[in-house]
N, C-alpha and C. Protein backbone atom coordinates (compact mmCIF):
# COMPACT_ATOMS: atom_id res chain seq x y z
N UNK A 1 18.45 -13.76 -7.53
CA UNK A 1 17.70 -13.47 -6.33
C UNK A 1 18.45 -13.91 -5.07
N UNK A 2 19.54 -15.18 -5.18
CA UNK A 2 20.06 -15.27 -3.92
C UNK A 2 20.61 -13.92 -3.19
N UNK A 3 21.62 -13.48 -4.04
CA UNK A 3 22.08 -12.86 -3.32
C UNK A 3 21.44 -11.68 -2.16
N UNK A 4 20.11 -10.94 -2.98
CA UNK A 4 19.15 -10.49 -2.05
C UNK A 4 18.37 -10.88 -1.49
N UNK A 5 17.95 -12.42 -0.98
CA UNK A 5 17.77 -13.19 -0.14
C UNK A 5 18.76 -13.27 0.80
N UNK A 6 19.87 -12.67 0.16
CA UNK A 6 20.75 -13.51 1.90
C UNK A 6 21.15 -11.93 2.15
N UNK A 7 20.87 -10.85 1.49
CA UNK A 7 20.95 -9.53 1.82
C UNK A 7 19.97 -9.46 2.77
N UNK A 8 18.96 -9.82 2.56
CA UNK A 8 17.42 -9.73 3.46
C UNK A 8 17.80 -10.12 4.41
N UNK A 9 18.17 -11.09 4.46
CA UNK A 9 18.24 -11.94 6.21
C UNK A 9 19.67 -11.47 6.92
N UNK A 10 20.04 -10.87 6.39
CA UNK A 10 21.36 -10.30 7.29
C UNK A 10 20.51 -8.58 7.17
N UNK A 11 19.44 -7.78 6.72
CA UNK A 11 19.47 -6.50 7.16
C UNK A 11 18.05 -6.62 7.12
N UNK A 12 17.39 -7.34 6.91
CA UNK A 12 15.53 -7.01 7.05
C UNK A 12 15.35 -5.56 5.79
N UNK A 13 16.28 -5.91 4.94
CA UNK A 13 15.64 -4.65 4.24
C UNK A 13 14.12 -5.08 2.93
N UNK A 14 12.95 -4.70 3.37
CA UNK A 14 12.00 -5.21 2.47
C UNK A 14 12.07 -4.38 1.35
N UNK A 15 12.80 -3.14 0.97
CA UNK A 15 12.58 -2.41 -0.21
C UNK A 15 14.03 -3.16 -1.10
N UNK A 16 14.84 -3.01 -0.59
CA UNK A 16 15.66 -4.23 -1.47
C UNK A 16 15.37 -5.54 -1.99
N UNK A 17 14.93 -6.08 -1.16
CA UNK A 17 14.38 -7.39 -1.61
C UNK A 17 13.06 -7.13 -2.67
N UNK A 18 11.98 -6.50 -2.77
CA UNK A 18 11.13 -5.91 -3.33
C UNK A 18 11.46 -5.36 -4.39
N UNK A 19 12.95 -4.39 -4.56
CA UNK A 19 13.43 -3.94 -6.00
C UNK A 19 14.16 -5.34 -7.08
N UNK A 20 14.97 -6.26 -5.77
CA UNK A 20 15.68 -7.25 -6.77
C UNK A 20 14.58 -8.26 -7.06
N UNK A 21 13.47 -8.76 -6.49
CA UNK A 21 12.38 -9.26 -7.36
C UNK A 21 12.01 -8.89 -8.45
N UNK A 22 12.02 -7.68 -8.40
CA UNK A 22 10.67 -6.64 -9.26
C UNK A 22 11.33 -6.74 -10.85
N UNK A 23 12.99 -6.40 -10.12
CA UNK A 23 13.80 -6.08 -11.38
C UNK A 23 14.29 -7.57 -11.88
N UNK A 24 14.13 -9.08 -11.35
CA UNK A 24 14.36 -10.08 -11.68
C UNK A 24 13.23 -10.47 -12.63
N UNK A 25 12.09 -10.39 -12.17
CA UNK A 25 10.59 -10.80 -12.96
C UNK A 25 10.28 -9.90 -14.17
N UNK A 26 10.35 -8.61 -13.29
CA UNK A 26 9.52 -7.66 -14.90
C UNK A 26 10.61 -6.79 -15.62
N UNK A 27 12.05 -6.45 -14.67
CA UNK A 27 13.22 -5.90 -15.34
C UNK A 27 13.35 -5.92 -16.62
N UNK A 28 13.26 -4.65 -17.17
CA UNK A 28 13.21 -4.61 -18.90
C UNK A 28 12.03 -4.87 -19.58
N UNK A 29 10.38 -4.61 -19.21
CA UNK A 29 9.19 -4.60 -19.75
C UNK A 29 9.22 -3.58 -20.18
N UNK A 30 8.71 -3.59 -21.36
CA UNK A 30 7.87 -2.35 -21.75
C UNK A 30 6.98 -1.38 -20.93
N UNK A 31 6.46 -0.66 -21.08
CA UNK A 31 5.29 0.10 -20.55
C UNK A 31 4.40 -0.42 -20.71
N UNK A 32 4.22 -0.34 -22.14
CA UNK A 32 2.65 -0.77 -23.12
C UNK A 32 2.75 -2.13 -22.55
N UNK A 33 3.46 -2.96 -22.36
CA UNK A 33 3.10 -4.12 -21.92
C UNK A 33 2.66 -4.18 -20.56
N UNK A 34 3.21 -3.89 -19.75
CA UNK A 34 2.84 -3.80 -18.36
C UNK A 34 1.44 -3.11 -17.96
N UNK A 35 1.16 -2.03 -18.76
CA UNK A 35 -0.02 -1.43 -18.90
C UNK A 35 -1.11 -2.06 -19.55
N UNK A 36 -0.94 -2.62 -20.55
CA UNK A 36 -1.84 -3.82 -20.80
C UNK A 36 -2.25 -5.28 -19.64
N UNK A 37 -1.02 -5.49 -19.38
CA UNK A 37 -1.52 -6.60 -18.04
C UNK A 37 -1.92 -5.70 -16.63
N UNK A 38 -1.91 -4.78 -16.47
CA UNK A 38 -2.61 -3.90 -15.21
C UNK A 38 -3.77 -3.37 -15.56
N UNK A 39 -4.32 -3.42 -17.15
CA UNK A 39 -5.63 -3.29 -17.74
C UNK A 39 -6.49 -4.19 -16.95
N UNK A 40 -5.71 -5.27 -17.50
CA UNK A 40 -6.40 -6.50 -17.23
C UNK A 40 -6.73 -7.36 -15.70
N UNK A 41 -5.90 -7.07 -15.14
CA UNK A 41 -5.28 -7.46 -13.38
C UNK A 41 -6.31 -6.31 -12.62
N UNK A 42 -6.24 -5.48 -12.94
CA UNK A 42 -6.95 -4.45 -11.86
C UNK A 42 -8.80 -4.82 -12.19
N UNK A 43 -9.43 -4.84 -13.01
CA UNK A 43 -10.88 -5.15 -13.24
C UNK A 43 -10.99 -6.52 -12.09
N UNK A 44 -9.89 -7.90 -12.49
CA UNK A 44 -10.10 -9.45 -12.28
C UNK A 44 -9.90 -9.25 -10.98
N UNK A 45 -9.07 -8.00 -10.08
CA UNK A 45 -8.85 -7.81 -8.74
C UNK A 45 -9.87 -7.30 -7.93
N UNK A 46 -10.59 -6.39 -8.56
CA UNK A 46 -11.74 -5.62 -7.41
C UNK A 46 -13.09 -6.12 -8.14
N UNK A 47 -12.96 -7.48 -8.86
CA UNK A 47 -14.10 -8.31 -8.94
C UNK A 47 -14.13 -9.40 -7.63
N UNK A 48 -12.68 -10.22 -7.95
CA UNK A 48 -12.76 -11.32 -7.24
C UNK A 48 -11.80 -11.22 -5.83
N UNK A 49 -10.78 -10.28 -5.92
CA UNK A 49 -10.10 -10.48 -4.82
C UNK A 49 -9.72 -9.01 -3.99
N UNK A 50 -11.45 -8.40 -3.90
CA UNK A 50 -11.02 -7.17 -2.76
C UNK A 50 -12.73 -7.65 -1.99
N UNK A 51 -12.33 -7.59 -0.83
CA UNK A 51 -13.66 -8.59 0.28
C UNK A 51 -14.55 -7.34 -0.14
N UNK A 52 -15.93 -7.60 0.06
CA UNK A 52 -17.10 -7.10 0.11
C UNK A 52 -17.10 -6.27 1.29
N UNK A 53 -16.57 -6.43 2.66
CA UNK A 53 -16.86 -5.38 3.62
C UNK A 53 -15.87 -4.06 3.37
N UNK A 54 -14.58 -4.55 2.62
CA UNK A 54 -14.12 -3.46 2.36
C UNK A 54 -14.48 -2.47 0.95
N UNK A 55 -15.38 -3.08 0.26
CA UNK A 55 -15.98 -1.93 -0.44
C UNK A 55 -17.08 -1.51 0.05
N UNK A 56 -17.78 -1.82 0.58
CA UNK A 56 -19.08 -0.63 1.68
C UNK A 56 -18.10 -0.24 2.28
N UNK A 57 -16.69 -0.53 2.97
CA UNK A 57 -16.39 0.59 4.04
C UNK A 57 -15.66 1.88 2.81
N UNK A 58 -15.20 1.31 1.67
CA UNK A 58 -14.73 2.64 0.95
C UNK A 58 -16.29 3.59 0.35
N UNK A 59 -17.57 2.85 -0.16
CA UNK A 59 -18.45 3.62 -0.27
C UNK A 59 -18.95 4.33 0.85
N UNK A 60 -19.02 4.02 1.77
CA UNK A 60 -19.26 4.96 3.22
C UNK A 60 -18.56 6.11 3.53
N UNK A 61 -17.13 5.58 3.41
CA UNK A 61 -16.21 6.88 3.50
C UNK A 61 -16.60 7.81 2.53
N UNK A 62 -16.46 7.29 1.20
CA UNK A 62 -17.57 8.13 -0.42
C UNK A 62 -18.66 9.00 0.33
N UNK A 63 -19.46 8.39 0.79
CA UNK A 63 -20.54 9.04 0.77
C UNK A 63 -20.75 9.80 2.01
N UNK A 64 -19.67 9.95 2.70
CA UNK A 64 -19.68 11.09 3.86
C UNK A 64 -19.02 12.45 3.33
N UNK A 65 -17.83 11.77 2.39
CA UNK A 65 -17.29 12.66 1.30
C UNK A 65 -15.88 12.83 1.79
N UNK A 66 -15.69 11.81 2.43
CA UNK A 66 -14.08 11.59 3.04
C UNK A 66 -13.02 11.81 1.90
N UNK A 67 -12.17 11.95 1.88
CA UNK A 67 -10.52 12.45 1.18
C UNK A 67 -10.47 10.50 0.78
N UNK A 68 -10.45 10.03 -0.03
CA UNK A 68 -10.00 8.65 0.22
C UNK A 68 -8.27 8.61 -0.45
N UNK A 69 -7.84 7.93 0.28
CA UNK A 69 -6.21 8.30 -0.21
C UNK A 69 -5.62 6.68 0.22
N UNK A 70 -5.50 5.91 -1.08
CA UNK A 70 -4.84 4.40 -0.86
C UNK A 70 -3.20 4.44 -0.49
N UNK A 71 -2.90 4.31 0.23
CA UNK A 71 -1.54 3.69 1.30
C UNK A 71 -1.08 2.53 0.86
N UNK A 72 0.26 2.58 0.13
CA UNK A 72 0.57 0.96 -0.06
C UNK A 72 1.94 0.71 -0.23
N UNK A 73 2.33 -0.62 0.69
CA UNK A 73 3.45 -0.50 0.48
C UNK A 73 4.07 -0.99 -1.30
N UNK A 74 2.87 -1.56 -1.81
CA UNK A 74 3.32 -2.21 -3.20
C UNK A 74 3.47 -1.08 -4.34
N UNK A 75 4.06 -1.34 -5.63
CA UNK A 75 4.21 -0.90 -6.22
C UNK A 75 3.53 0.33 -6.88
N UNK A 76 3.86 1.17 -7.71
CA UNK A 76 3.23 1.76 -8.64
C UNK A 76 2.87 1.55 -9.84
N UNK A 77 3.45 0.45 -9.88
CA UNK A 77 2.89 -0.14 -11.36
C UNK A 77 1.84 -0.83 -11.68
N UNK A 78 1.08 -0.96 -10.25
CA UNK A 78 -0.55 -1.30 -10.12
C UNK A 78 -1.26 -0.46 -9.54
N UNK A 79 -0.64 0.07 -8.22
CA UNK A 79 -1.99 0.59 -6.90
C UNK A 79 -2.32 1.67 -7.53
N UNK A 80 -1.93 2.94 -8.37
CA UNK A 80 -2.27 3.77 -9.01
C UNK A 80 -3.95 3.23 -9.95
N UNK A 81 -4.00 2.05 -10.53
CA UNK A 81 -4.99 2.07 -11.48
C UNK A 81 -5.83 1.62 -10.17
N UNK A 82 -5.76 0.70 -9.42
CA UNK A 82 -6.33 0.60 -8.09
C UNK A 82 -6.91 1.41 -7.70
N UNK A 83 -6.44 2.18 -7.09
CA UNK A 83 -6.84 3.52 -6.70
C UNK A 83 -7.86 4.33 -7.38
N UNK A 84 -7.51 4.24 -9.21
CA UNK A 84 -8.30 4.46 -10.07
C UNK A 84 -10.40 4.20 -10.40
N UNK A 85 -9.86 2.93 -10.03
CA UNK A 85 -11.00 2.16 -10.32
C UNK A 85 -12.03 1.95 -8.76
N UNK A 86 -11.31 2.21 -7.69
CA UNK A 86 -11.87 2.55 -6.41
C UNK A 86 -12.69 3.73 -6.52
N UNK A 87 -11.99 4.54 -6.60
CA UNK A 87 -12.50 5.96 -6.59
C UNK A 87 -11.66 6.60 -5.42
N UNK A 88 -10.47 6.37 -5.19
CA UNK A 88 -9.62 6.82 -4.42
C UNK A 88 -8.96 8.51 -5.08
N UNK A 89 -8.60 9.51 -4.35
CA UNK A 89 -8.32 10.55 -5.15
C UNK A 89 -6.74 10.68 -5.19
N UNK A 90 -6.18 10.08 -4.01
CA UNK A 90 -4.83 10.42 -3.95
C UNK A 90 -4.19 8.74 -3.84
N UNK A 91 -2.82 8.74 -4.08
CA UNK A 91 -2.08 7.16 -3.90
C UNK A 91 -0.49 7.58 -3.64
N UNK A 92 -0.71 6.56 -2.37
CA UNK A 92 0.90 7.17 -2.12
C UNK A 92 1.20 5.49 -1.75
N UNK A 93 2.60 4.88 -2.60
CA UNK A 93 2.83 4.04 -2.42
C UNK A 93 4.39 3.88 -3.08
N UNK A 94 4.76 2.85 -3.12
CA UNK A 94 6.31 2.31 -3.34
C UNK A 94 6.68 2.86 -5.04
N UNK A 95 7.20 3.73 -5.25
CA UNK A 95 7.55 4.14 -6.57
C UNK A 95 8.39 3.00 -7.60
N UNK A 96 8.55 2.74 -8.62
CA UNK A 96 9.33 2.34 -9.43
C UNK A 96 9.93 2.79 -10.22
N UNK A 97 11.35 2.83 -10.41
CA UNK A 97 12.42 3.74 -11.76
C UNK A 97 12.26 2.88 -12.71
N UNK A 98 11.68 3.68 -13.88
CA UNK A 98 11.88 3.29 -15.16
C UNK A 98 12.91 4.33 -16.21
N UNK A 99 13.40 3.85 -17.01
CA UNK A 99 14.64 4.08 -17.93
C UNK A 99 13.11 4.11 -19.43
N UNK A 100 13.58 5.45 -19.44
CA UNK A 100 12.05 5.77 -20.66
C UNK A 100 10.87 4.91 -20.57
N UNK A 101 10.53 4.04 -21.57
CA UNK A 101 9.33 2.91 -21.11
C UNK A 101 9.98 1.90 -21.09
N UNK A 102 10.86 1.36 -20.74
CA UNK A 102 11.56 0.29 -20.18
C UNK A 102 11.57 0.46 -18.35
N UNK A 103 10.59 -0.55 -17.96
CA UNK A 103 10.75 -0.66 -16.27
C UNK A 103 12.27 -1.03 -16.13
N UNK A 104 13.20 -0.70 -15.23
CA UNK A 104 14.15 -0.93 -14.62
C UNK A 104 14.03 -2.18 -13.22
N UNK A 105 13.38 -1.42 -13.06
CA UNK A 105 12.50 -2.23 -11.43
C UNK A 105 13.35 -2.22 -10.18
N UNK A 106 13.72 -1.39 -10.10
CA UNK A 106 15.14 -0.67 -8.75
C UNK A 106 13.78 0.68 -8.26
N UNK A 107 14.03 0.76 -7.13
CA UNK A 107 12.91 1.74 -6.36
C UNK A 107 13.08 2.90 -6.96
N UNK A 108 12.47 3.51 -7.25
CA UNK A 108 12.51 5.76 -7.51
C UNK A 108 11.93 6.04 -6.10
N UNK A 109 12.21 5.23 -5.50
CA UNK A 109 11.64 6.15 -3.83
C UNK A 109 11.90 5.38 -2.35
N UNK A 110 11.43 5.92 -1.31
CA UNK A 110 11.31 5.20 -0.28
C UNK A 110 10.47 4.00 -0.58
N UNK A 111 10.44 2.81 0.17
CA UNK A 111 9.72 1.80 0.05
C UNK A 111 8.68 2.30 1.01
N UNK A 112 7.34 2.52 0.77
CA UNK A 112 6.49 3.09 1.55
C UNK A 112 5.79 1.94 2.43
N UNK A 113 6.72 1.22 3.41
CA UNK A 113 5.85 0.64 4.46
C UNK A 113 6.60 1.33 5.87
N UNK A 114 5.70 0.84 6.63
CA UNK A 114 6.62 1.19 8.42
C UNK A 114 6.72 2.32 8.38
N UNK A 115 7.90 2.83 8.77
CA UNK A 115 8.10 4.41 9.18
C UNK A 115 7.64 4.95 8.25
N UNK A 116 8.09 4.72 6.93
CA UNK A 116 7.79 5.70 5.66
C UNK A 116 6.27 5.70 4.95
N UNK A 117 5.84 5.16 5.89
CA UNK A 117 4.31 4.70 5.66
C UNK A 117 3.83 5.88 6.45
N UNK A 118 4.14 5.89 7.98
CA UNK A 118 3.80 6.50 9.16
C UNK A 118 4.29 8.19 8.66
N UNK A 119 5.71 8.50 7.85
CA UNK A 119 6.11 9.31 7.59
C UNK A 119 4.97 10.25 6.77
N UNK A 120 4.53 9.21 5.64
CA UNK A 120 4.10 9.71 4.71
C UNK A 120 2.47 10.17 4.98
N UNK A 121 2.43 9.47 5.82
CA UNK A 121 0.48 9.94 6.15
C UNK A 121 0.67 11.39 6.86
N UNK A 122 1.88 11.75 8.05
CA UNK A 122 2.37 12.94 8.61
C UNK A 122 2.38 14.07 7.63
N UNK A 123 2.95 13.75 6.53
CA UNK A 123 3.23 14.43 5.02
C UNK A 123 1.35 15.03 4.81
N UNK A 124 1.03 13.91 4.21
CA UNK A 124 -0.49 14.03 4.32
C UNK A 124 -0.80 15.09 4.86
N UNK A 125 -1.12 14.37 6.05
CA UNK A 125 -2.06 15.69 7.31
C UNK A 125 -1.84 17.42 7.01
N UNK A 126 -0.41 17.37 6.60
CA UNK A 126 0.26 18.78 6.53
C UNK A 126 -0.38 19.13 5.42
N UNK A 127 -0.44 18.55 4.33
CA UNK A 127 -1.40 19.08 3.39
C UNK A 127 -2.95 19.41 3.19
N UNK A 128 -2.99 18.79 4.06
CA UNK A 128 -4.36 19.31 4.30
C UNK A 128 -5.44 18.93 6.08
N UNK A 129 -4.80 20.67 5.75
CA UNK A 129 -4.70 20.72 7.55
C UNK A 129 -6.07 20.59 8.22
N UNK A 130 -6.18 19.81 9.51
CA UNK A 130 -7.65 19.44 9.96
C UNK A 130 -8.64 18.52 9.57
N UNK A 131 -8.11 17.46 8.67
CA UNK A 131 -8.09 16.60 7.89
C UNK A 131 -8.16 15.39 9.03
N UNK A 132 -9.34 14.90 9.43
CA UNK A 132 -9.86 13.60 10.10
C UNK A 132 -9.76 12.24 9.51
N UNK A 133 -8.50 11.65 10.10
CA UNK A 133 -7.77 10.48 9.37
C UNK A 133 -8.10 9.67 9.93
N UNK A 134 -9.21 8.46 9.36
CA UNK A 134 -9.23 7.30 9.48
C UNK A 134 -7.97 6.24 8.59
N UNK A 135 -7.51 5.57 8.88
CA UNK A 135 -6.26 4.99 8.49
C UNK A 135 -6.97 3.28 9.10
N UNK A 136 -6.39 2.70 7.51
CA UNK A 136 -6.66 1.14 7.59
C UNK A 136 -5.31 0.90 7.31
N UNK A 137 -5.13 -0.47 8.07
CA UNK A 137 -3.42 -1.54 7.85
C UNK A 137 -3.92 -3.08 7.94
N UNK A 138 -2.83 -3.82 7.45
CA UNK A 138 -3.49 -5.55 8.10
C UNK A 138 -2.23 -6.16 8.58
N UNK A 139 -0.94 -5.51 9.22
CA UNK A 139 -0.21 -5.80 9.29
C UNK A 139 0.82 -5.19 10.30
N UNK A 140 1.97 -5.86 11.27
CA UNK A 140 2.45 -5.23 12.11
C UNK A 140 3.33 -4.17 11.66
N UNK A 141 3.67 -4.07 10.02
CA UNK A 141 4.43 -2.86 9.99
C UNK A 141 3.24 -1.57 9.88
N UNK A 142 1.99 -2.04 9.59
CA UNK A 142 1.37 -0.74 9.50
C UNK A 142 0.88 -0.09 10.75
N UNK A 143 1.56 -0.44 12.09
CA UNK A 143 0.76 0.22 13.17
C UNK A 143 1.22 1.36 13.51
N UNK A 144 2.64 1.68 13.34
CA UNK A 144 3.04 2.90 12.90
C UNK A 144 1.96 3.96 12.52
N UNK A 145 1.51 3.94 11.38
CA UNK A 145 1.29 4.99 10.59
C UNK A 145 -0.71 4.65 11.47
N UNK A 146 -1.05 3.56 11.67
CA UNK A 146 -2.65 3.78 12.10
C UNK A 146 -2.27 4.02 13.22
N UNK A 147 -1.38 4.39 14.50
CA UNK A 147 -1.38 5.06 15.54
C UNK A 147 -1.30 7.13 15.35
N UNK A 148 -0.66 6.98 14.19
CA UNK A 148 -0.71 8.26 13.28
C UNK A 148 -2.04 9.27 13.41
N UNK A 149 -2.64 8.28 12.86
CA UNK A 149 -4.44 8.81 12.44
C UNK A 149 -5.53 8.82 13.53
N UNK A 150 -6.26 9.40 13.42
CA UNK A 150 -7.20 9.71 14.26
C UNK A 150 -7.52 8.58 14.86
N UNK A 151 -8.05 7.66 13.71
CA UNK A 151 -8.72 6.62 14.16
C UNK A 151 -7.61 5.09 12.90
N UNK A 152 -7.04 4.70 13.98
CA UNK A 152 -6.94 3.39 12.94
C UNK A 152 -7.03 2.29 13.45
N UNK A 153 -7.54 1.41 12.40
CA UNK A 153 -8.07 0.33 12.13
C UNK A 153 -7.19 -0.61 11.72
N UNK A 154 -6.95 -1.47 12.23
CA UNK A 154 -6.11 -3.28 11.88
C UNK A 154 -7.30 -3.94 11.42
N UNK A 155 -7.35 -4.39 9.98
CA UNK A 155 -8.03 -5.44 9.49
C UNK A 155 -7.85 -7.15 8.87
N UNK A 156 -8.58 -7.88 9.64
CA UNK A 156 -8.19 -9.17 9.00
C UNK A 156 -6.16 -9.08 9.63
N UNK A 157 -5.55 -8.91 10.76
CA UNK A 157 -4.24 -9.03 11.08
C UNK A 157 -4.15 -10.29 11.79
N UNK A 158 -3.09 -10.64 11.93
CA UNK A 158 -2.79 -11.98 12.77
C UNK A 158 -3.17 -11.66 14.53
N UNK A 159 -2.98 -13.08 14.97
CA UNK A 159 -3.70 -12.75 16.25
C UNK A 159 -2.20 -11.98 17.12
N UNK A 160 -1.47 -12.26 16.73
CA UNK A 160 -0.36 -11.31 18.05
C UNK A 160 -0.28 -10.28 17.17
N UNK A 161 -0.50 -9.81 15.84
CA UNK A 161 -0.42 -8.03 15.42
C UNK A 161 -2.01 -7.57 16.61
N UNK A 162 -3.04 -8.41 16.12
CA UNK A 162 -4.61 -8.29 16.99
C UNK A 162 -3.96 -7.22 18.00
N UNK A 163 -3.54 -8.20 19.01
CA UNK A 163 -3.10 -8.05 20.37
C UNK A 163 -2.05 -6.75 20.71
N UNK A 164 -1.10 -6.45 19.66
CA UNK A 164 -0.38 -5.23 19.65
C UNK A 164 -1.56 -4.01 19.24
N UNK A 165 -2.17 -3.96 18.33
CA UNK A 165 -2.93 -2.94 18.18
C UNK A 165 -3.92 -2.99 19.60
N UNK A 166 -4.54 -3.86 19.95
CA UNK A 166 -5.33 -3.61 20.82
C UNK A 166 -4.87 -2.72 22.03
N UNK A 167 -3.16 -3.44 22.34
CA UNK A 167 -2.46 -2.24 23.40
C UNK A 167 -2.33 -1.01 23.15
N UNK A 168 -2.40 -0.76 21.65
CA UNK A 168 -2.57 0.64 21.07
C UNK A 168 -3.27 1.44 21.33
N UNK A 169 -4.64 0.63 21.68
CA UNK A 169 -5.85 1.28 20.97
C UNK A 169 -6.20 1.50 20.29
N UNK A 170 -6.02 0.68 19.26
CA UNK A 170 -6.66 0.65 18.17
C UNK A 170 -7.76 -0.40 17.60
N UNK A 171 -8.75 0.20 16.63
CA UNK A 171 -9.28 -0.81 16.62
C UNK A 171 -8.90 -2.17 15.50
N UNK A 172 -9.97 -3.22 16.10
CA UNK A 172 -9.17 -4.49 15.05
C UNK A 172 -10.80 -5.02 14.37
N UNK A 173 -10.75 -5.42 13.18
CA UNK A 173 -11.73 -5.78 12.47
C UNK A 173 -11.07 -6.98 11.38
N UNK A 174 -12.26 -7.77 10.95
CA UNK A 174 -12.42 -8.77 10.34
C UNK A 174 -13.17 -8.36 9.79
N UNK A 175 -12.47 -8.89 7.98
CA UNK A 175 -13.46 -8.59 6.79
C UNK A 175 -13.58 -9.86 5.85
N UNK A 176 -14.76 -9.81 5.75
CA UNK A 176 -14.75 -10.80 4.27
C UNK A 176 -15.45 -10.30 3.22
């Protein structure tokens, strides 16, 4: 990992640093294995660690009959079942190359935060044209892509991201 630690701090690249983790920790898992612990991880996650205001705000969107489409810069080797178990229809997030069912853990794609975040919601829209985008982020690389959308939302962000979205216009919310 040093060496892409000291890659990081000489280029800010987060999808490098993100592949030489990925491929340091889980490099060379199985499928079936990994799929068994994302069995298990995704239920223990949207029990205990997704806030309560953000599931009324995804049933609301549900029940207006909104497109729900999860944005992430993390992997695919979770946000997909995520997405799953939400009731999200579409997931566009950070791909992973695997070598048959052996994870590799080196990117199969853009690292989907920041521009390619902002890129990819643009992508979106084109597909489905006239398409009223509410867009959630909690973070200064996601203001990109929620200046994108009709309407976006900074949730739970630090107080100087707060303060950048607010020059945006955008809005800022706190969830628990």
């Amino acid at each position: 990992m040093l060496p892409a630690l000291l890659r990081f701090a000489r280029h800010r690249d987060h999808g490098d640093l993100k592949a030489a983790f990925i491929h340091a920790a889980l490099g060379g898992c199985s499928r079936g294995v990994l799929d068994a612990w994302t069995a298990r991880f995704v239920p223990q996650l949207i029990a205990n660690g997704v806030w309560a205001d953000a599931l009324a705000c995804i049933a609301r969107h549900r029940a207006r009959g909104d497109l729900l489409v999860l944005m992430s810069a993390s992997v695919d080797l979770y946000v997909a079942a995520i997405a799953r178990a939400l009731g999200f229809a579409e997931v566009l997030c950070t791909p992973l190359r695997w070598q048959g069912d052996t994870l590799d853990g080196a990117l199969a794609g853009p690292n989907c935060r920041g521009a390619e975040k902002a890129r990819a919601l643009k992508e979106l829209r084109g597909r489905h044209p006239g398409l009223e985008v509410t867009a959630y982020g909690n973070a200064a690389s996601d203001l990109g892509h929620l200046c994108v959308a009709d309407r976006g939302v900074l949730v739970n962000g630090s107080r100087r991201t707060r303060r950048a979205a607010e020059q945006l216009g955008l809005t800022c919310l706190t969830w628990r």
